[in-house]
Protein backbone atom coordinates (compact mmCIF):
# COMPACT_ATOMS: atom_id res chain seq x y z
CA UNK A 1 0.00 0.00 0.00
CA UNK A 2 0.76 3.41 -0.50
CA UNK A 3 2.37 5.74 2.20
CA UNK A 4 1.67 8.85 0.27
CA UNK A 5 -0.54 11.47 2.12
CA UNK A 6 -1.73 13.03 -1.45
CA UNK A 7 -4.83 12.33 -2.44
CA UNK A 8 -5.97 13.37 -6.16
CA UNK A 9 -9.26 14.17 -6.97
CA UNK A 10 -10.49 10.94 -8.45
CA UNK A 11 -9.27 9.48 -5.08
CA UNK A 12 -11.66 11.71 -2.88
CA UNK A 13 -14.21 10.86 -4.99
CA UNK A 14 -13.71 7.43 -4.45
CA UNK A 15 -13.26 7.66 -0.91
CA UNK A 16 -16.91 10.24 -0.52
CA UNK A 17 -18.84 7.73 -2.72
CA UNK A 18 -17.53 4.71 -0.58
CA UNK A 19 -18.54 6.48 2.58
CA UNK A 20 -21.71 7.14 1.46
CA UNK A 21 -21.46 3.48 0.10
CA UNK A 22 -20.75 1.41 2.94
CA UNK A 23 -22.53 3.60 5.62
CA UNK A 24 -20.23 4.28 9.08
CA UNK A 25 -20.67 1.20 11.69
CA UNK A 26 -20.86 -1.71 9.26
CA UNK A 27 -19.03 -4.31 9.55
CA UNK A 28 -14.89 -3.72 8.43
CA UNK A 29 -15.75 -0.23 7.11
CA UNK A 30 -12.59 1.08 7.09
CA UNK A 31 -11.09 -1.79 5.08
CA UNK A 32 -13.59 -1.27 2.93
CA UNK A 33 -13.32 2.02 2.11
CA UNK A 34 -9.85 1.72 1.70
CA UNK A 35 -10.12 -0.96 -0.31
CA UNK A 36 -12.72 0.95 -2.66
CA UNK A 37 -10.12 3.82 -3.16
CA UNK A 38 -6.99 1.51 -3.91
CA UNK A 39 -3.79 2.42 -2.80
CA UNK A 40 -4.26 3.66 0.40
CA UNK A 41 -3.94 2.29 3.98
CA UNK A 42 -6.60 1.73 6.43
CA UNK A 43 -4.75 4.36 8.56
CA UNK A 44 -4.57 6.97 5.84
CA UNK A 45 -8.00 6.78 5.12
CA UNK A 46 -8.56 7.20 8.83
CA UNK A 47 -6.33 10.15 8.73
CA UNK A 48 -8.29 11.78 5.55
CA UNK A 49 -11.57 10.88 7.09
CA UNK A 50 -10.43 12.96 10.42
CA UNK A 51 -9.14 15.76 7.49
CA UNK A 52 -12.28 15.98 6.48
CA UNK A 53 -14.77 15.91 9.80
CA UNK A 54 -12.37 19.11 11.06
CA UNK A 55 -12.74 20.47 7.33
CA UNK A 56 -17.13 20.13 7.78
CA UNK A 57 -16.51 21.35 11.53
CA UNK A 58 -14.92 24.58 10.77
CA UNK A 59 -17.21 25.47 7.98
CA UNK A 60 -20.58 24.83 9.71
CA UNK A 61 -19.07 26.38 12.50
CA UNK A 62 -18.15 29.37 10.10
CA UNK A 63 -14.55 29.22 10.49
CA UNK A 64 -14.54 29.42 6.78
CA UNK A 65 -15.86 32.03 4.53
CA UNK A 66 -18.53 31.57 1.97
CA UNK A 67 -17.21 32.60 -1.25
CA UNK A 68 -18.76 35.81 -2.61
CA UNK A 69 -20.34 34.82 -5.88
CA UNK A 70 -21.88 37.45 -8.34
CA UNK A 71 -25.99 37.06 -8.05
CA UNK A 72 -26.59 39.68 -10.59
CA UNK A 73 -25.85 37.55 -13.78
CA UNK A 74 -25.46 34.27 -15.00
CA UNK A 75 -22.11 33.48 -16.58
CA UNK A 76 -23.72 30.18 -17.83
CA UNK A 77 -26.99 32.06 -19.81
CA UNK A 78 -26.82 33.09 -23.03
């Protein structure tokens, strides 16, 4: 297994949709997932998963700035 702490984008994909997948408490979850997402350790996916509860935590807790997008017009309407 990998020891690399990157994670591309394909990879987090991987690792949301087997999350949502395999649904927290069942039965060798963490294997699974980090089976799913090949290539990564049970304890790095622990260590993204952890990444990722701090990254929800500071934005419902506002820690992190909305972005400011334009209202006025659509970029996407022709």
């Amino acid at each position: 297994m990998s020891s690399n702490s990157k994670w591309t984008a394909w990879e987090n994909k991987v690792f949301e949709d087997a999350l949502a997948s395999y649904g927290k408490g069942t039965a060798e979850w963490w294997q699974n997932v980090a089976e799913a997402v090949g290539g990564k350790s049970v304890e790095e996916v622990k260590r993204h998963y952890q990444k990722l509860v701090q990254d929800i935590n500071r934005i419902e807790t506002g820690k992190v700035p909305l972005p400011n997008y334009n209202t006025t017009t659509n970029p996407y309407k022709s």
